[in-house]
PDB file of N, CA and C in Angstrom:
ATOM      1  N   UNK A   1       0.841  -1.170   0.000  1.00  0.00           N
ATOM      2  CA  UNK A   1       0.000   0.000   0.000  1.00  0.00           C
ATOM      3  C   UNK A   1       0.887   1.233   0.000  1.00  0.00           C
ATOM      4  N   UNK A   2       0.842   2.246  -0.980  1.00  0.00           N
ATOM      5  CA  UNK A   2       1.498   3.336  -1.406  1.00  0.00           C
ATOM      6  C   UNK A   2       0.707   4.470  -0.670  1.00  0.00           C
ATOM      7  N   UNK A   3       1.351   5.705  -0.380  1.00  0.00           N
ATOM      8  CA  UNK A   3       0.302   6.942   0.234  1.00  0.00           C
ATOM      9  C   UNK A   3       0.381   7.549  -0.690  1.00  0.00           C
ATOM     10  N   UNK A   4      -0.066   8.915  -0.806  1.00  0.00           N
ATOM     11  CA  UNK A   4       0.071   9.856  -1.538  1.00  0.00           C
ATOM     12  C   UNK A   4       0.136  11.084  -0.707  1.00  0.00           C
ATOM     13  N   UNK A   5       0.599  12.415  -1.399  1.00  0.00           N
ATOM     14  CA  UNK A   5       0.063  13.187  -0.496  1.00  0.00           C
ATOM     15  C   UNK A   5      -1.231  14.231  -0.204  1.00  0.00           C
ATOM     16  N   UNK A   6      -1.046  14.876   0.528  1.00  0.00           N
ATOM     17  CA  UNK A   6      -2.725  15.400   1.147  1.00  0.00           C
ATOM     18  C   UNK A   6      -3.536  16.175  -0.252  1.00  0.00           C
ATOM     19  N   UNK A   7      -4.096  16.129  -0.789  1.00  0.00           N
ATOM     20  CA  UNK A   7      -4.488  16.825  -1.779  1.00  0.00           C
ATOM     21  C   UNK A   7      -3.946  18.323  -2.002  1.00  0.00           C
ATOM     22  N   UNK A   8      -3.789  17.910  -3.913  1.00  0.00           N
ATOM     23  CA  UNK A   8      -3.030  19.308  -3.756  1.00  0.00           C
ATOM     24  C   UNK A   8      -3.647  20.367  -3.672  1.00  0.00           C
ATOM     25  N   UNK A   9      -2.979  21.694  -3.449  1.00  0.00           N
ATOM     26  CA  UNK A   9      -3.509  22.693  -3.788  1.00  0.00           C
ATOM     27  C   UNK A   9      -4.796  23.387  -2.494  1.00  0.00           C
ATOM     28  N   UNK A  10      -4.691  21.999  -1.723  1.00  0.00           N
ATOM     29  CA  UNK A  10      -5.298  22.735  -0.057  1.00  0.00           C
ATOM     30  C   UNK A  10      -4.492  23.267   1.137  1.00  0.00           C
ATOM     31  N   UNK A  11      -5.250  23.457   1.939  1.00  0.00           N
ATOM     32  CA  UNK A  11      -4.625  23.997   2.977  1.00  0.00           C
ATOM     33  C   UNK A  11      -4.132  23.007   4.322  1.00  0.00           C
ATOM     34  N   UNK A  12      -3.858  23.296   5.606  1.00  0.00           N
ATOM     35  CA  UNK A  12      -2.604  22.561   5.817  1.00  0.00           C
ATOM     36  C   UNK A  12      -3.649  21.547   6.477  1.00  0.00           C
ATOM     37  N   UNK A  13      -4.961  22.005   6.518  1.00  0.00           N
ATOM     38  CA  UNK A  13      -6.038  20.774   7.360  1.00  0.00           C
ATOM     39  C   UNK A  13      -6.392  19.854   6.443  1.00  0.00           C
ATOM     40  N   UNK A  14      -5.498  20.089   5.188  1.00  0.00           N
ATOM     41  CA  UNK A  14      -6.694  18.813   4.115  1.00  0.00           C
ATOM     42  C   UNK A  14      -6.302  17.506   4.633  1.00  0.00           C
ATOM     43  N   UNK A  15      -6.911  16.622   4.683  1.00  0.00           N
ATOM     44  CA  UNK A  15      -6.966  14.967   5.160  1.00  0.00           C
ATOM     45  C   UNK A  15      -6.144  14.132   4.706  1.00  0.00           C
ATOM     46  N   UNK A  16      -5.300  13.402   4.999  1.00  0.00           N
ATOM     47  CA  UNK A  16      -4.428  12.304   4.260  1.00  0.00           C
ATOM     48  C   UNK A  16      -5.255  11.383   3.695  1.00  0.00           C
ATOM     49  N   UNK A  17      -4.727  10.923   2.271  1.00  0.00           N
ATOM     50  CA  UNK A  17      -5.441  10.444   1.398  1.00  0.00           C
ATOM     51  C   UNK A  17      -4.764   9.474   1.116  1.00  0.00           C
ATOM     52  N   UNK A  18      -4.891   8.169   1.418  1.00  0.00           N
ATOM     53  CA  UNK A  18      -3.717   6.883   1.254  1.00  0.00           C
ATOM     54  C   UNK A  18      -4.649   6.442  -0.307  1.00  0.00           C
ATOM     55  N   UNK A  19      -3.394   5.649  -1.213  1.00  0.00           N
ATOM     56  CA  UNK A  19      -3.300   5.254  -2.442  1.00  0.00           C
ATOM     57  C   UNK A  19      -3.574   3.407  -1.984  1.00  0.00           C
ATOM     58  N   UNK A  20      -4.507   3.300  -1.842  1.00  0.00           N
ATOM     59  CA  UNK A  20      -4.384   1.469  -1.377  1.00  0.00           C
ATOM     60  C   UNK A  20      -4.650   1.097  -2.948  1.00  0.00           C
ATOM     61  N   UNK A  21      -3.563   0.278  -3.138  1.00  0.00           N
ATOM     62  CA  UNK A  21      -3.119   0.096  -4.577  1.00  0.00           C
ATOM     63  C   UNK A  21      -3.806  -1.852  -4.698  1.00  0.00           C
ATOM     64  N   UNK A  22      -3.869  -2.204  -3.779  1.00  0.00           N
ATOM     65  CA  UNK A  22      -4.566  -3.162  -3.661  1.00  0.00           C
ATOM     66  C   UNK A  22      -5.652  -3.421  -4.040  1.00  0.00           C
ATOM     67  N   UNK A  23      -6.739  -2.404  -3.284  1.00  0.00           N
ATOM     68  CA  UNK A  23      -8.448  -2.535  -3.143  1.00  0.00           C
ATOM     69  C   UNK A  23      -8.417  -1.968  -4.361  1.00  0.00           C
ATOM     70  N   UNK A  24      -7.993  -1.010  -5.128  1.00  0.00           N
ATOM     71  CA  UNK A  24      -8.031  -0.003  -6.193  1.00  0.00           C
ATOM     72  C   UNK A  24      -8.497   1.222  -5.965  1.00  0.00           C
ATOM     73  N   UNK A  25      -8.191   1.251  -4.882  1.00  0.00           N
ATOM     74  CA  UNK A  25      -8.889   2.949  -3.803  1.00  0.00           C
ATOM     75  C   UNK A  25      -8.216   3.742  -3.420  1.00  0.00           C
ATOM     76  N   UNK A  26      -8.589   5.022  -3.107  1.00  0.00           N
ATOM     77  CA  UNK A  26      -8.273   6.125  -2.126  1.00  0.00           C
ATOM     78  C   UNK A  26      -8.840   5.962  -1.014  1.00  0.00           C
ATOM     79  N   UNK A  27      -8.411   6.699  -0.158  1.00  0.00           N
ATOM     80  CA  UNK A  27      -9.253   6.602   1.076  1.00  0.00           C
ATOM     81  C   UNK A  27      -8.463   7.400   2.255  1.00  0.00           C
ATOM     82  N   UNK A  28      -9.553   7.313   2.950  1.00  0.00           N
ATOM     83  CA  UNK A  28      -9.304   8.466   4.283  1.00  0.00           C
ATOM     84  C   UNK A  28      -8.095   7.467   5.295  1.00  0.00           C
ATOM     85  N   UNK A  29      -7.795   8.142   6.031  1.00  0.00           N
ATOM     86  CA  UNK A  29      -6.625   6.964   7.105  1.00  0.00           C
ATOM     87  C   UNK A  29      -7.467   5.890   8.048  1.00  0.00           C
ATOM     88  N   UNK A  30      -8.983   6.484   8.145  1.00  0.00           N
ATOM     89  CA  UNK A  30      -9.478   5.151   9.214  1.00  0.00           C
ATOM     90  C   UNK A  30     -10.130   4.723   7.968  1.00  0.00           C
ATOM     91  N   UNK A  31     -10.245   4.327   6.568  1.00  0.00           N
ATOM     92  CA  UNK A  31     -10.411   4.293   6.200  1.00  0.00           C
ATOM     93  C   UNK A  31     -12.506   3.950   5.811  1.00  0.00           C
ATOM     94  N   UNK A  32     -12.802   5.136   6.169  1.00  0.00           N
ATOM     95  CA  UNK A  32     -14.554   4.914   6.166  1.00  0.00           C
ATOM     96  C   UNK A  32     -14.780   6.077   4.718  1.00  0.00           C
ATOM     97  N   UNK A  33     -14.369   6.536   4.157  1.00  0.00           N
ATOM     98  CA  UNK A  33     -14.967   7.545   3.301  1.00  0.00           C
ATOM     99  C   UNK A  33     -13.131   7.147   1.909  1.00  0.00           C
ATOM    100  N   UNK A  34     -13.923   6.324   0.749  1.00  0.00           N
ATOM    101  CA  UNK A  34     -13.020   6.086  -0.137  1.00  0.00           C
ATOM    102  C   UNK A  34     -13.385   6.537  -1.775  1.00  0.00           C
ATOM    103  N   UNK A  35     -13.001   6.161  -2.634  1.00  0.00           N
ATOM    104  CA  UNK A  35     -13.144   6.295  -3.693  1.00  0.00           C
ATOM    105  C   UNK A  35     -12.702   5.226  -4.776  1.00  0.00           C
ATOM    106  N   UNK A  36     -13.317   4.471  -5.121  1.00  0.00           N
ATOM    107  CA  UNK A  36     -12.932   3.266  -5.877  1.00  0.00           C
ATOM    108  C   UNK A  36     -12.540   3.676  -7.509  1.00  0.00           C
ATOM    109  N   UNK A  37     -11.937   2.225  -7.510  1.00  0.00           N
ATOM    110  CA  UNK A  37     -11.634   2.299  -9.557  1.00  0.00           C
ATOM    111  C   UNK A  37     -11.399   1.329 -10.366  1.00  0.00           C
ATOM    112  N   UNK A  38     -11.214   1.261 -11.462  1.00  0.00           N
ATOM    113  CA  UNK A  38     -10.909   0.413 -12.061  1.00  0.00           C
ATOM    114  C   UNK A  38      -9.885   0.461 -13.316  1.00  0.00           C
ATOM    115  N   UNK A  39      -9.125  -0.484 -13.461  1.00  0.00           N
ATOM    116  CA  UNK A  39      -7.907  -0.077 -14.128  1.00  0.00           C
ATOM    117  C   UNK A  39      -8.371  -0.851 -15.530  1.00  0.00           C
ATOM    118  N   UNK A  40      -8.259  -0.184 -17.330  1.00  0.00           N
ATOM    119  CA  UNK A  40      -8.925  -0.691 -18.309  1.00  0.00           C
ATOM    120  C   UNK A  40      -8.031   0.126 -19.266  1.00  0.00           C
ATOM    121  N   UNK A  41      -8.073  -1.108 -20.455  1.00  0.00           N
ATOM    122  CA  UNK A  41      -7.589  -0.838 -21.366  1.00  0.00           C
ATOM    123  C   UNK A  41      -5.978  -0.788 -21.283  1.00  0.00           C
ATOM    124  N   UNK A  42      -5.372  -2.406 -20.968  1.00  0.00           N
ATOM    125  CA  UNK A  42      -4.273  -2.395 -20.662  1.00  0.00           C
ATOM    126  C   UNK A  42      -3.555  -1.168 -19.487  1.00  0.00           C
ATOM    127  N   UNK A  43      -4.043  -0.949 -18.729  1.00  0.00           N
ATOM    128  CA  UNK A  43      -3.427  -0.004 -17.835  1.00  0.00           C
ATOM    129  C   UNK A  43      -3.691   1.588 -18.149  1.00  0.00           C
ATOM    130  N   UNK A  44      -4.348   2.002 -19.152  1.00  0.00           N
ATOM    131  CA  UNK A  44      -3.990   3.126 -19.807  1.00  0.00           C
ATOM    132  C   UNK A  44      -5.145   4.096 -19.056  1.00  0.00           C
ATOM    133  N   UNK A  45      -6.104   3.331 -18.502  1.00  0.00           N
ATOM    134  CA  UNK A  45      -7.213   4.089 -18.342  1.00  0.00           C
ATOM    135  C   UNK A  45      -7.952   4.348 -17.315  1.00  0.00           C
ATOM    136  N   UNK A  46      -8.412   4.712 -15.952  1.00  0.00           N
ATOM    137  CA  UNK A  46      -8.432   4.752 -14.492  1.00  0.00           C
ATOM    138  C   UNK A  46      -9.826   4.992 -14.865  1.00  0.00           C
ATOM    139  N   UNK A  47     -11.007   4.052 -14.426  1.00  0.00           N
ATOM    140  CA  UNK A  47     -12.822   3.986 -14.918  1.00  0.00           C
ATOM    141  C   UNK A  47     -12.686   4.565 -13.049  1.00  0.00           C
ATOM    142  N   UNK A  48     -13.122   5.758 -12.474  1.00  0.00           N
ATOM    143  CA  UNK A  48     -13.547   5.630 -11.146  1.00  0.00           C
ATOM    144  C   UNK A  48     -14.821   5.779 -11.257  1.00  0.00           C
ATOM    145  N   UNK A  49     -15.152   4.753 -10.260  1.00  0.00           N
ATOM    146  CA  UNK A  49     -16.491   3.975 -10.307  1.00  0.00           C
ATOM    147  C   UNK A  49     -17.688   4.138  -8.929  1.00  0.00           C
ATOM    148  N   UNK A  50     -16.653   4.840  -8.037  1.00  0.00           N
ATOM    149  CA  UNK A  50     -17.586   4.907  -7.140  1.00  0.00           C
ATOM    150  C   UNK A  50     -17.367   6.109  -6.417  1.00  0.00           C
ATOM    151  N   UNK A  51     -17.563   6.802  -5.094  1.00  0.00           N
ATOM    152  CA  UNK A  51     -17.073   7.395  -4.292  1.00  0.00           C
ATOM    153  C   UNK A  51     -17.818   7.490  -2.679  1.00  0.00           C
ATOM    154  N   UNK A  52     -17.125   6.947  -2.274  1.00  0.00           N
ATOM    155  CA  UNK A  52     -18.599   6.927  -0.756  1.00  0.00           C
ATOM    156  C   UNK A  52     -17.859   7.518   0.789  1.00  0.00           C
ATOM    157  N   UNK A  53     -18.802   8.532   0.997  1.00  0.00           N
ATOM    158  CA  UNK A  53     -18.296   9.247   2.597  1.00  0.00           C
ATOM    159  C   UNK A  53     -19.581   8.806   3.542  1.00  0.00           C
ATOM    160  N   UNK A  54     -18.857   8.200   4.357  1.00  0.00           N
ATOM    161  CA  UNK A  54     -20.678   8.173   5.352  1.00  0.00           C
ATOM    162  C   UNK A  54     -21.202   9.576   5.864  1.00  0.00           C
ATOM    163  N   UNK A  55     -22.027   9.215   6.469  1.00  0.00           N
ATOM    164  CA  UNK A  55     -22.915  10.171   6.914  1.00  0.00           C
ATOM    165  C   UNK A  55     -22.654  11.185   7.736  1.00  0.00           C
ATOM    166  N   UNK A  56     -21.979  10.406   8.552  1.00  0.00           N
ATOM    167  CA  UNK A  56     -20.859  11.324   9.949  1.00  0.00           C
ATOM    168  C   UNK A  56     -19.742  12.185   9.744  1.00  0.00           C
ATOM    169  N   UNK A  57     -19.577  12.056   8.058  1.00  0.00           N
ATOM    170  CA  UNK A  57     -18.061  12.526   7.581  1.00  0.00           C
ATOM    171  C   UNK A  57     -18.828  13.510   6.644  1.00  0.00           C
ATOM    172  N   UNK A  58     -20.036  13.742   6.059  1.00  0.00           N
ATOM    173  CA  UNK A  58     -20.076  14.269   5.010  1.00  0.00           C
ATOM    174  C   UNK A  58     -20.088  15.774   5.414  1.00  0.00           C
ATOM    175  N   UNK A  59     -20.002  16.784   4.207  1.00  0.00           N
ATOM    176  CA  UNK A  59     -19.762  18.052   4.452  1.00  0.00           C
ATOM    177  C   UNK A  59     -18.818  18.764   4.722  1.00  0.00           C
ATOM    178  N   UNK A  60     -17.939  17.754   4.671  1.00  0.00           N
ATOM    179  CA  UNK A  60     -16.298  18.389   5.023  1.00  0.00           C
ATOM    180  C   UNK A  60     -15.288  18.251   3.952  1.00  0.00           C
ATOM    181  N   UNK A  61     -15.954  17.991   2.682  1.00  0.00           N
ATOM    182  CA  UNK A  61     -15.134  17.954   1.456  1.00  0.00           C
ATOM    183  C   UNK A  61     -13.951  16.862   1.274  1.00  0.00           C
ATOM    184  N   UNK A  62     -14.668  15.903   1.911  1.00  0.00           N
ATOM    185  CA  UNK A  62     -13.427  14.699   1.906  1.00  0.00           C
ATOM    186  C   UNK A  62     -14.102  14.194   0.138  1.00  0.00           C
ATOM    187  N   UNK A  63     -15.163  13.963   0.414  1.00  0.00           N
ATOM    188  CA  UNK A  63     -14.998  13.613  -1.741  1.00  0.00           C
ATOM    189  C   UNK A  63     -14.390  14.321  -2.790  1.00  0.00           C
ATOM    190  N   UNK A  64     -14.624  15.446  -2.240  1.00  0.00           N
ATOM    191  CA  UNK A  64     -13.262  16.443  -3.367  1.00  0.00           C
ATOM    192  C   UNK A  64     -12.211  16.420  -3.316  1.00  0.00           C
ATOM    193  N   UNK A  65     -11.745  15.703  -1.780  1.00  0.00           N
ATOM    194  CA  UNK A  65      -9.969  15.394  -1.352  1.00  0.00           C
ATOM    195  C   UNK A  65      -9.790  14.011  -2.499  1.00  0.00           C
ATOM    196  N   UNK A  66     -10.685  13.310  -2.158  1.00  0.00           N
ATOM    197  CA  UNK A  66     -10.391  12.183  -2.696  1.00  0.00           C
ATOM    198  C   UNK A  66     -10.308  11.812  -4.409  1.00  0.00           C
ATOM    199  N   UNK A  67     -11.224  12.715  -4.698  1.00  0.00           N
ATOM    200  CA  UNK A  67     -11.320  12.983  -6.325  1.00  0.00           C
ATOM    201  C   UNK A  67      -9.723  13.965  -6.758  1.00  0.00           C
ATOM    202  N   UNK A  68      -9.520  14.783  -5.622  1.00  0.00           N
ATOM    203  CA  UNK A  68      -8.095  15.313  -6.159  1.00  0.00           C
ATOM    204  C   UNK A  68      -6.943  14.256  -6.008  1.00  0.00           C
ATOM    205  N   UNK A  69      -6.795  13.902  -5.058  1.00  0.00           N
ATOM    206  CA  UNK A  69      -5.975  12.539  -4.801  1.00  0.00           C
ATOM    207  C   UNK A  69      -5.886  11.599  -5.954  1.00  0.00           C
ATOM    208  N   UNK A  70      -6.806  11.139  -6.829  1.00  0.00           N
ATOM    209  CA  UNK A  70      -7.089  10.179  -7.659  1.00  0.00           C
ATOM    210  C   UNK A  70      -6.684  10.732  -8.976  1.00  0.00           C
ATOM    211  N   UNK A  71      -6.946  12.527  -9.190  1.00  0.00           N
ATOM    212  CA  UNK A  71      -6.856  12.927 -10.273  1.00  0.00           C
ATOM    213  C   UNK A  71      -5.564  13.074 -10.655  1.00  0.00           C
ATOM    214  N   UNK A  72      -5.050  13.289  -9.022  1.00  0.00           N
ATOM    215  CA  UNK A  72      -3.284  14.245  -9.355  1.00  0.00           C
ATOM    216  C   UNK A  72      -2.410  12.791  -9.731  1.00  0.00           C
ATOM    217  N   UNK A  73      -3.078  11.255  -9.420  1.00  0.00           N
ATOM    218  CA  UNK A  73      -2.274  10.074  -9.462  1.00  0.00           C
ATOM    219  C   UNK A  73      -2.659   9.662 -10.994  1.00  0.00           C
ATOM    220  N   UNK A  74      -3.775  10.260 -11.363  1.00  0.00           N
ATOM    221  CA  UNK A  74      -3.668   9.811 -12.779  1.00  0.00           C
ATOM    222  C   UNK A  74      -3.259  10.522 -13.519  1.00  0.00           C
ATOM    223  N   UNK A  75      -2.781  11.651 -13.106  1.00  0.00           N
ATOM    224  CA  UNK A  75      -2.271  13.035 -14.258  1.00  0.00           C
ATOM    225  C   UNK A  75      -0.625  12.468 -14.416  1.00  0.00           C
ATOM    226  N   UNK A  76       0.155  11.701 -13.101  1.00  0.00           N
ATOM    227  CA  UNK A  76       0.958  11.845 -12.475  1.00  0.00           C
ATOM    228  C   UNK A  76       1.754   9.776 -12.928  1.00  0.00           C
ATOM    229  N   UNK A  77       0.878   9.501 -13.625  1.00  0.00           N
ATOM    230  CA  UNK A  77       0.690   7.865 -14.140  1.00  0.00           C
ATOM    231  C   UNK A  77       0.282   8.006 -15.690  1.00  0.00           C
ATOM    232  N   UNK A  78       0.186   9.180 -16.298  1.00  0.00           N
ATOM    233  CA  UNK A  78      -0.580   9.162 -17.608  1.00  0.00           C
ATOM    234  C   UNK A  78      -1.806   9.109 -17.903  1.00  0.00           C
ATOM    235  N   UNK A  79      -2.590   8.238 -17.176  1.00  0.00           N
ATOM    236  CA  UNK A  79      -3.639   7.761 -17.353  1.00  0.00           C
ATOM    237  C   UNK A  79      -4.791   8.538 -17.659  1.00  0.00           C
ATOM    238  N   UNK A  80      -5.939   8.466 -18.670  1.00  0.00           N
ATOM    239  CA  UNK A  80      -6.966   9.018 -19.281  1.00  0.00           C
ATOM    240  C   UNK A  80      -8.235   8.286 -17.938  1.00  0.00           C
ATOM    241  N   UNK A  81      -8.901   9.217 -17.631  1.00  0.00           N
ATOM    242  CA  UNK A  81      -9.748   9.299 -16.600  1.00  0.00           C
ATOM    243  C   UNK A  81     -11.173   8.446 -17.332  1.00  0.00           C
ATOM    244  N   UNK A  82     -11.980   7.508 -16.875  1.00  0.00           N
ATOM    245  CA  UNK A  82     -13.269   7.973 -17.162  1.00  0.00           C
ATOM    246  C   UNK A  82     -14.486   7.963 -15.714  1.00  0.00           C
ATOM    247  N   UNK A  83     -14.936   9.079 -15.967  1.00  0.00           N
ATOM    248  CA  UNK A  83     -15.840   9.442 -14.486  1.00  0.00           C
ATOM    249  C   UNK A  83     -17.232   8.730 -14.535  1.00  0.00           C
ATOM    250  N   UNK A  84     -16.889   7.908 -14.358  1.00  0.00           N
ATOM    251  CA  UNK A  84     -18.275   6.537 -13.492  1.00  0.00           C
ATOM    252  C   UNK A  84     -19.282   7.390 -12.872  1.00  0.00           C
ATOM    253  N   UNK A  85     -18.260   7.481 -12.085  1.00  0.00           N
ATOM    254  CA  UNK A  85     -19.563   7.546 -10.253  1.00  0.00           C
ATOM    255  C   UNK A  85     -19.990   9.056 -10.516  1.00  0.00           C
ATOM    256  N   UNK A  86     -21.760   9.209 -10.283  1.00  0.00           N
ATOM    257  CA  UNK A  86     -21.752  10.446 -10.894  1.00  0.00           C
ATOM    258  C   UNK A  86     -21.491  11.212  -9.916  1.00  0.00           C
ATOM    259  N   UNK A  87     -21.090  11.369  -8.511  1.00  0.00           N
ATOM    260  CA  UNK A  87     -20.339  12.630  -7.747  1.00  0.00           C
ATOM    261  C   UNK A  87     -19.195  13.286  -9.067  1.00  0.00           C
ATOM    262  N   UNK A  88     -18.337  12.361  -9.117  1.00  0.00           N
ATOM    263  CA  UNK A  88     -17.538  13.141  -9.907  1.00  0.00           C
ATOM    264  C   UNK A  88     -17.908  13.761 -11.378  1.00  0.00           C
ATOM    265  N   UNK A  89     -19.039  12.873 -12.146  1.00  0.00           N
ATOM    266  CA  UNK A  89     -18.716  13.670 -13.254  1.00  0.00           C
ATOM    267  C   UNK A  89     -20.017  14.813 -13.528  1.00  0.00           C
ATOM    268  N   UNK A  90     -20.896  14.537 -12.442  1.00  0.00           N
ATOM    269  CA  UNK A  90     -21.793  15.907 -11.981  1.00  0.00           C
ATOM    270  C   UNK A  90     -21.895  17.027 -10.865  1.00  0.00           C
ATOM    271  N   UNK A  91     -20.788  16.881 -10.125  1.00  0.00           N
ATOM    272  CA  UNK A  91     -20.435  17.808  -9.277  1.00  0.00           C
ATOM    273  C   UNK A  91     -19.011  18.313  -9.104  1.00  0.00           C
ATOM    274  N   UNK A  92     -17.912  17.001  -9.171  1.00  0.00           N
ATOM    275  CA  UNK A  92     -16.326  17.323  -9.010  1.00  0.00           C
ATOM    276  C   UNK A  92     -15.957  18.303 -10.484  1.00  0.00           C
ATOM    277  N   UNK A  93     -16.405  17.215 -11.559  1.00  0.00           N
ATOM    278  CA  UNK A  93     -15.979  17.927 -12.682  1.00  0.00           C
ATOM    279  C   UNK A  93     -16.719  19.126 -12.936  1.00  0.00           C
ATOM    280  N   UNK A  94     -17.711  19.461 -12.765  1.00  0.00           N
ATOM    281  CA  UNK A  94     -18.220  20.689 -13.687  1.00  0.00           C
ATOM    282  C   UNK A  94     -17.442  22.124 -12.406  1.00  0.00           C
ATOM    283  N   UNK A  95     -17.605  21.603 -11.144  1.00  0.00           N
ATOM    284  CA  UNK A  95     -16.826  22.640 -10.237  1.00  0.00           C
ATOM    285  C   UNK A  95     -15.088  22.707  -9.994  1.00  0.00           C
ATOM    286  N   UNK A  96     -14.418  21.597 -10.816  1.00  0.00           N
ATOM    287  CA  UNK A  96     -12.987  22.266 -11.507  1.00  0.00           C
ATOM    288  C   UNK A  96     -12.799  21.289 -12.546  1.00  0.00           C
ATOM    289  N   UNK A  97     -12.873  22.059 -13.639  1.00  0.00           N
ATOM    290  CA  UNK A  97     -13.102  21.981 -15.067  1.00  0.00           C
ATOM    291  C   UNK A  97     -11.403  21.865 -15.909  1.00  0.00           C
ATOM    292  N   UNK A  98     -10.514  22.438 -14.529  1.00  0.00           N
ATOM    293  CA  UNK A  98      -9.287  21.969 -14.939  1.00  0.00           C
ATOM    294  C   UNK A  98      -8.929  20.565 -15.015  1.00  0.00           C
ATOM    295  N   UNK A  99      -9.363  20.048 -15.136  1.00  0.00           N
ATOM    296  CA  UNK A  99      -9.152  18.397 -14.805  1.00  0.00           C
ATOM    297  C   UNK A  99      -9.722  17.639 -16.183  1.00  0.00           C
ATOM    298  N   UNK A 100     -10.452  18.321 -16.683  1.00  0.00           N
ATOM    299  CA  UNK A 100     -11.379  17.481 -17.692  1.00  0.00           C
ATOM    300  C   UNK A 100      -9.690  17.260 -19.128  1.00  0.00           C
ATOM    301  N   UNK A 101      -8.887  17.635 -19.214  1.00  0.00           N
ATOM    302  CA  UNK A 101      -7.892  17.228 -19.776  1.00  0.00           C
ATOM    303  C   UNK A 101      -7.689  15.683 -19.875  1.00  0.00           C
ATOM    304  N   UNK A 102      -7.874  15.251 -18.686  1.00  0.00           N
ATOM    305  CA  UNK A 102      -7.330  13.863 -18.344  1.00  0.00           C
ATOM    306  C   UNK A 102      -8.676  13.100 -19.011  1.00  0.00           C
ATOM    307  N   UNK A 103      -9.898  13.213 -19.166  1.00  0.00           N
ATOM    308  CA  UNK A 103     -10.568  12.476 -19.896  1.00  0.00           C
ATOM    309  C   UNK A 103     -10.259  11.916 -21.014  1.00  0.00           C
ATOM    310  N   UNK A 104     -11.116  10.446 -20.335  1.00  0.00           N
ATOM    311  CA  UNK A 104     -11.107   9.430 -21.913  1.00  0.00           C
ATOM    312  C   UNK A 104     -11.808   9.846 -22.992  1.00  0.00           C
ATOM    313  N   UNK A 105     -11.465   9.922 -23.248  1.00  0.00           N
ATOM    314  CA  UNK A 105     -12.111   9.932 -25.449  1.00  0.00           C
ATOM    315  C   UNK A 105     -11.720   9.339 -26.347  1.00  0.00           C
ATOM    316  N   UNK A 106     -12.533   8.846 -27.317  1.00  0.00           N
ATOM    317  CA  UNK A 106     -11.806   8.112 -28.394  1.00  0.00           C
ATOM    318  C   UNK A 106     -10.906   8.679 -29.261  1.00  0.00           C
ATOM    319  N   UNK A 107     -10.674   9.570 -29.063  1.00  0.00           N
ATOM    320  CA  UNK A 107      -9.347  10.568 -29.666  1.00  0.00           C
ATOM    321  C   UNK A 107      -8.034  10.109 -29.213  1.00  0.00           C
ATOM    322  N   UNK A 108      -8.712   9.650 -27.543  1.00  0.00           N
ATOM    323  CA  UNK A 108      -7.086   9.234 -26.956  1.00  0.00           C
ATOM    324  C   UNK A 108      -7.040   7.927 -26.946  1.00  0.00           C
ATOM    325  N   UNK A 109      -7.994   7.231 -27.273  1.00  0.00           N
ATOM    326  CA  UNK A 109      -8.042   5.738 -27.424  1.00  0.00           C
ATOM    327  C   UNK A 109      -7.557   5.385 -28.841  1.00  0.00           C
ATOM    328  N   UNK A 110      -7.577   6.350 -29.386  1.00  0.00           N
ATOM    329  CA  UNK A 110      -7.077   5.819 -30.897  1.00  0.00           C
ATOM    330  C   UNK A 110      -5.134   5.964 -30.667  1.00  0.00           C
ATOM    331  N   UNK A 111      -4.692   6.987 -29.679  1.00  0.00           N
ATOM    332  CA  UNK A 111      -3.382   7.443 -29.746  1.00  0.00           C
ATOM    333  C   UNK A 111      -2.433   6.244 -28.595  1.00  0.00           C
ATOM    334  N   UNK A 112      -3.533   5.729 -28.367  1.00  0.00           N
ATOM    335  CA  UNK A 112      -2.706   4.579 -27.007  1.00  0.00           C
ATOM    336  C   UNK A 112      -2.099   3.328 -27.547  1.00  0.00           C
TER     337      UNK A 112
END
C-alpha cells in the first residue's frame, strides 16, 4: 500500500489520502470515506467507479480530497480518466473543469 500526499492545492487541514493500490482505492486513514476504480484498457485508463463518505463525515469535502488525490495520481501515471460515479462527473468535474484534460475519449483511445 502506497500513500500519496494530502491533496493538492489545499490547505494545511486537508486529510491524508492513502493510495491502497490493492483494493483499487483512495481513502481516508481510518479508512470509512473512499473512492474506488478500475484499471482498463491495458493499464492506460483509471474507470472511477464509485465514491462513498458516510454520513458522519459528510460536508467536510473529503470527496473532493479524494477525487483530487485520484486525479493528481492519474495526471501523475498518464492515465486518461473515465468518471463513473456520478459525484464526480456531476459535481467534481463541472466545479474544476481543470481536470477534464485527463478524460477518456476516443481521440485518446485511438493514440494509445
Amino acid at each position: 500500500m502506497a500513500s500519496t500526499n494530502p491533496a493538492a492545492g489545499s490547505g494545511t487541514d486537508a486529510p491524508k489520502i492513502i493510495w491502497n493500490q490493492a483494493q483499487r482505492r483512495f481513502e481516508t486513514e481510518d479508512k470509512k470515506a473512499y473512492l474506488q476504480y478500475l484499471i482498463k484498457n491495458g493499464g492506460k485508463v483509471m474507470d472511477m467507479i464509485h465514491t462513498f463518505v458516510p454520513s458522519s463525515k459528510r460536508g467536510l469535502g473529503l470527496a473532493s480530497h479524494l477525487c483530487l488525490a485520484a486525479f493528481n495520481h492519474a495526471d501523475a501515471h498518464s492515465l486518461s480518466v473515465i468518471p463513473s460515479c456520478s459525484y464526480i462527473s456531476d459535481t467534481f468535474l463541472p466545479r474544476n473543469p481543470t481536470w477534464n484534460y485527463l478524460l477518456y475519449s476516443e481521440e485518446k483511445k485511438s493514440n494509445l
